[in-house]
Protein backbone atom coordinates (compact mmCIF):
# COMPACT_ATOMS: atom_id res chain seq x y z
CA UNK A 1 5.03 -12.45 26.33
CA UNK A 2 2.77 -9.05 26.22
CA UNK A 3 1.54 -6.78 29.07
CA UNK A 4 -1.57 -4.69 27.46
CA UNK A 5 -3.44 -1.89 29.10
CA UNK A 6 -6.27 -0.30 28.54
CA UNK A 7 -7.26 2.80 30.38
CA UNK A 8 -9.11 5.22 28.23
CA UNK A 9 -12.71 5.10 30.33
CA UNK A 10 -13.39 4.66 33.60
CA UNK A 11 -12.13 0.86 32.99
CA UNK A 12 -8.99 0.00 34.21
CA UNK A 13 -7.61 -3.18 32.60
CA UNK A 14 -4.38 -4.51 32.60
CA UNK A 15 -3.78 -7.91 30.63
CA UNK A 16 -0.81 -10.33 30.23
CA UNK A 17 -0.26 -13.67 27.49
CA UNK A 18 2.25 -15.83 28.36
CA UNK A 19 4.28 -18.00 26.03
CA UNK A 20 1.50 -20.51 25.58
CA UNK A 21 -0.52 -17.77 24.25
CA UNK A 22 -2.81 -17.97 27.44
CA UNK A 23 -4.20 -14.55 28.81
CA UNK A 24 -5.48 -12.97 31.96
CA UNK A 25 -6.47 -10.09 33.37
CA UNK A 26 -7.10 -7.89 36.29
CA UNK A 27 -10.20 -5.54 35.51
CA UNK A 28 -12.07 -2.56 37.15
CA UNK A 29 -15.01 -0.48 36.44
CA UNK A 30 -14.65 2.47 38.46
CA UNK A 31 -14.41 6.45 37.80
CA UNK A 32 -10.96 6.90 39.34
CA UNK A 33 -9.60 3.64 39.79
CA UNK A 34 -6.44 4.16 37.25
CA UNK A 35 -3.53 5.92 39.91
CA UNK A 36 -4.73 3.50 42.41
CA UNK A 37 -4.99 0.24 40.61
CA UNK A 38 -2.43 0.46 37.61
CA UNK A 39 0.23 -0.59 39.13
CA UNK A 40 -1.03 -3.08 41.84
CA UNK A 41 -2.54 -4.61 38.98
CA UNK A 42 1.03 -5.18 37.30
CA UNK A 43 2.67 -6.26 40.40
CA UNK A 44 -0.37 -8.76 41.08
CA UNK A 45 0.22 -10.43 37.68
CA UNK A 46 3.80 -10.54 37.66
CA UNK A 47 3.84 -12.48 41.32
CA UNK A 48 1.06 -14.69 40.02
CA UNK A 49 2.46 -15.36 36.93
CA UNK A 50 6.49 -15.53 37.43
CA UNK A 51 7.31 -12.51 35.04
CA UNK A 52 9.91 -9.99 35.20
CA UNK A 53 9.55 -6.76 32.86
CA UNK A 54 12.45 -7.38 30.85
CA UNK A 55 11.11 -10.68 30.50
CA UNK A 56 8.39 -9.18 28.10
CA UNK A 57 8.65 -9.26 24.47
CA UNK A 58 5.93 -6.27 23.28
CA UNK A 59 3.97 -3.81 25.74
CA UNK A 60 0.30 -2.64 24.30
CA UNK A 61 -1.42 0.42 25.15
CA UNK A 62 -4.67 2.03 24.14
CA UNK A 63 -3.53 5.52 23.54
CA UNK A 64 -6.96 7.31 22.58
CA UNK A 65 -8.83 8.78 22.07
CA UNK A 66 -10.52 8.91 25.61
CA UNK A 67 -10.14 10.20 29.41
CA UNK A 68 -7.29 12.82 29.96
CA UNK A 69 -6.39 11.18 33.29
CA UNK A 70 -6.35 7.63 32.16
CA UNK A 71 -4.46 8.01 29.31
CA UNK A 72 -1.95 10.07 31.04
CA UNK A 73 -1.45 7.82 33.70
CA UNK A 74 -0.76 4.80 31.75
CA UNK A 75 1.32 6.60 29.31
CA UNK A 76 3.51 7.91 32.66
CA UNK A 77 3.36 4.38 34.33
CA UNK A 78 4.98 2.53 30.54
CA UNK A 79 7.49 5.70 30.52
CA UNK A 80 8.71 4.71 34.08
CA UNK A 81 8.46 0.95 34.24
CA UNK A 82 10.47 0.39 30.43
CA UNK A 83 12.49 3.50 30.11
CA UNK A 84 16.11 1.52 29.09
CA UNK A 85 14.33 -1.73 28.84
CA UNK A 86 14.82 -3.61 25.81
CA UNK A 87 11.12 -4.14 25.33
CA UNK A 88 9.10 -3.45 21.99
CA UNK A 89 6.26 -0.86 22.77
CA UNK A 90 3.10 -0.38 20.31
CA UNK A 91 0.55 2.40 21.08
CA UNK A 92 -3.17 1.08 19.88
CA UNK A 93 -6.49 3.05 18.74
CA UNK A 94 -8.75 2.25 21.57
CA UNK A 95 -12.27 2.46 19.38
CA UNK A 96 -10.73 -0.33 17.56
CA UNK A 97 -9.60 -2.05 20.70
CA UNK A 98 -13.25 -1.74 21.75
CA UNK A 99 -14.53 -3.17 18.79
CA UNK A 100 -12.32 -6.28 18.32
CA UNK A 101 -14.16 -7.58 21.41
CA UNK A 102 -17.58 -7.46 19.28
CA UNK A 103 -16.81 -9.91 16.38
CA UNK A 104 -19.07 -10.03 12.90
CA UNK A 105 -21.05 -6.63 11.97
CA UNK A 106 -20.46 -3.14 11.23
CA UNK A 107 -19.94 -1.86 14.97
CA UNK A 108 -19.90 1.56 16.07
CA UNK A 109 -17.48 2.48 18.90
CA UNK A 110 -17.73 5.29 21.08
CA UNK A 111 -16.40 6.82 24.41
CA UNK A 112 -17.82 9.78 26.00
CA UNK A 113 -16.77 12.82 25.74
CA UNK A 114 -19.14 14.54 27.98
CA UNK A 115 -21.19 18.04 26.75
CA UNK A 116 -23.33 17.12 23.80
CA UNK A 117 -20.25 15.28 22.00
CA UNK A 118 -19.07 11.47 21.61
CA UNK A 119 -15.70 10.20 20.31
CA UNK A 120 -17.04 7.78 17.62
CA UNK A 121 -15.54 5.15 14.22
CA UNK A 122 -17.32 3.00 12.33
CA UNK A 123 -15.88 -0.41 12.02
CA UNK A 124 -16.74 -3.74 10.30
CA UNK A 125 -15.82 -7.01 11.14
CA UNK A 126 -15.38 -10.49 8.98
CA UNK A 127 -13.33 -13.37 8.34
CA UNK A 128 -11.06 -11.10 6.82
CA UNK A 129 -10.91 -9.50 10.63
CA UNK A 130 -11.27 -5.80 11.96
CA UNK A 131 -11.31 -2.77 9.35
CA UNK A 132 -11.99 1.02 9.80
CA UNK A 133 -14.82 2.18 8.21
CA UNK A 134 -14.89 5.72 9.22
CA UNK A 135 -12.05 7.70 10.98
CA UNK A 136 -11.71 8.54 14.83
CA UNK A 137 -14.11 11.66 15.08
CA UNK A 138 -15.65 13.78 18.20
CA UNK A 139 -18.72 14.35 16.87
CA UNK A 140 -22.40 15.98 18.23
CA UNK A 141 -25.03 13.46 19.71
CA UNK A 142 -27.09 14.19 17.06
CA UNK A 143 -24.63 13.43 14.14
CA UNK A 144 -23.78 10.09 15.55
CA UNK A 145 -27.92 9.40 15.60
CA UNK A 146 -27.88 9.81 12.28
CA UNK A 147 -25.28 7.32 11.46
CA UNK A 148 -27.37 4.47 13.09
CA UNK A 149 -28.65 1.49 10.92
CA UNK A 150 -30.52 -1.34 12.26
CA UNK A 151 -28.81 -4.22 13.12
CA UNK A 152 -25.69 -2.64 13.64
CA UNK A 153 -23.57 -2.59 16.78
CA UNK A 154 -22.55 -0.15 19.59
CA UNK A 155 -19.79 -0.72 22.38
CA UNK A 156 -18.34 2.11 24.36
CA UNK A 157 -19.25 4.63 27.26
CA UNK A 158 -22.23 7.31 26.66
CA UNK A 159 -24.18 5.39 24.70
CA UNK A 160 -27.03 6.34 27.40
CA UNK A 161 -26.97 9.47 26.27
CA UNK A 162 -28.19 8.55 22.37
CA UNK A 163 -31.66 8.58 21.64
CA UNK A 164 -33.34 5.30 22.90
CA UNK A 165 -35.51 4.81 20.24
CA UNK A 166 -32.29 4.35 17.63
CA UNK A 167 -30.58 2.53 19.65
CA UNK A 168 -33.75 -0.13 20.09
CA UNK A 169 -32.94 -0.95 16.22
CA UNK A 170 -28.79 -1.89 17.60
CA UNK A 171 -27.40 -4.49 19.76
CA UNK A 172 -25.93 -2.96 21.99
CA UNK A 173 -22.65 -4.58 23.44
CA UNK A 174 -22.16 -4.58 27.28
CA UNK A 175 -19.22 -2.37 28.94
CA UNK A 176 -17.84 -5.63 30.30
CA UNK A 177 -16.62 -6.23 26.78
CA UNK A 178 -14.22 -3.36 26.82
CA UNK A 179 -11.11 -5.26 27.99
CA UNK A 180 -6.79 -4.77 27.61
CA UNK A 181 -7.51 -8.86 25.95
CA UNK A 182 -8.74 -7.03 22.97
CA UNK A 183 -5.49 -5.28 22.37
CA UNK A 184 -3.97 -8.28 22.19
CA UNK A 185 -6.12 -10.34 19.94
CA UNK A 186 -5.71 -7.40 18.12
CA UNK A 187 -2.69 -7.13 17.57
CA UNK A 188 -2.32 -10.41 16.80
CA UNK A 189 -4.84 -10.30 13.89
CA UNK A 190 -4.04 -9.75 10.30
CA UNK A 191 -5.10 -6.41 10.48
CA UNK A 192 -3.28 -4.91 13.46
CA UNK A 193 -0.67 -2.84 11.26
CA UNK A 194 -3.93 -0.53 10.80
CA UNK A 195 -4.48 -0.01 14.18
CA UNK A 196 -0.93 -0.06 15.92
CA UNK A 197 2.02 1.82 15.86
CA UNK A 198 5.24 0.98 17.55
CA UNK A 199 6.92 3.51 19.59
CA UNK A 200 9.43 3.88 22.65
CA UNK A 201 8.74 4.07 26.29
CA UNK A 202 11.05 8.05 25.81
CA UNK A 203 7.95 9.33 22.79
CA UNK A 204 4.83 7.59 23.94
CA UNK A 205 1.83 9.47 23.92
CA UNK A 206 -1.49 9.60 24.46
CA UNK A 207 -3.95 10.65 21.87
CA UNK A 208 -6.74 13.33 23.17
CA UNK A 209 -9.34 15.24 22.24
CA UNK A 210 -11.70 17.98 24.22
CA UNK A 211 -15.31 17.90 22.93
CA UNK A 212 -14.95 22.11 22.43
CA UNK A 213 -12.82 21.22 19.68
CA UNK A 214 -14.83 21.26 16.19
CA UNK A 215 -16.38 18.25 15.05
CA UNK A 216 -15.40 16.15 12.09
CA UNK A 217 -11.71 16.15 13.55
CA UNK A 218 -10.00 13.50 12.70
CA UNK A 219 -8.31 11.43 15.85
């Protein structure tokens, strides 16, 4: 059984697969939302579904880059509900979390990073399943422009603030996409190794980035 998170944007997702490999989810879109949902959202699935934590086999979280306060708070709420639990713990990139939900294509994944900057990686997607193209970057508006082909793909938060005219040549993948059932399909692709690494409840944390810091960083 897994218990997946994802709260690196103003989404707040919280997922669980049982042992019939069925999945579902409790999901908000709201700035804020993390401190006060988290954990309901646990409780909720674990009455509805007839869990127990130690019943788990593998926790998921997307660890970055993204949001300060929603990476923090996940990372504090896996520290206190596994610490001494004999549960296996795996810390996931969330731009490729994002762009697992897309399917075929090069996709570009990004998450705001507010000033002139978004967090951004190329991807591409086949029947040989997700690959990085790029590495995790912060990079200026303007930079990210200029990576834009047509008929590629964008996910993520901020992508408002790209020029409209490039992104008319993109499809352009709706927020509702960006979802803690990515993790998991995820990690249960071929390719997960790339994009997971296993850790304990005691070292887990959270990969982030401020947009001051200079671009071309790698995440």
């Amino acid at each position: 059984m897994i218990l997946a998170f994802e709260t690196a944007t103003n989404i707040c997702s919280v997922s669980f697969q049982n042992n019939a490999g069925e999945v579902f989810e409790k999901r908000t879109e709201r700035k804020g939302s993390h401190s006060e949902l988290l954990f309901l959202y646990v409780r909720e699935l674990m009455q509805e579904h007839q869990f127990k934590m130690a019943d788990l086999d593998t926790v998921l979280v997307s660890t970055g880059p993204g949001s300060y306060t929603g990476l923090r708070i996940a990372a504090s709420a896996i520290k206190g509900m596994f610490f001494g639990l004999d549960v296996d713990i795996y810390s996931g990139n969330t731009l490729a979390g994002f762009a697992q939900a897309v399917g075929e294509g090069k996709i570009h994944a990004v998450i705001n990073a507010r000033r002139k900057h978004l967090y951004h990686q190329l991807f591409s997607f086949n029947n040989e399943g997700l690959k990085a193209v790029s590495d995790s970057r912060i990079l200026e508006l303007v930079e990210i422009e200029e990576l834009l082909k047509p008929g590629e793909k964008i996910i993520g938060t901020g992508i408002d603030r790209l020029d409209k005219k490039r992104l008319e040549e993109l499809t352009i993948i709706d927020s509702g996409q960006i979802t803690s059932k990515s993790l998991v399909t995820l990690f249960e692709s071929t390719t997960k190794d790339d994009f997971f690494e296993k850790t304990t409840a005691e070292e887990l944390e959270s990969n982030y980035l401020t947009s001051s810091q200079v671009n071309n960083t790698s995440v």
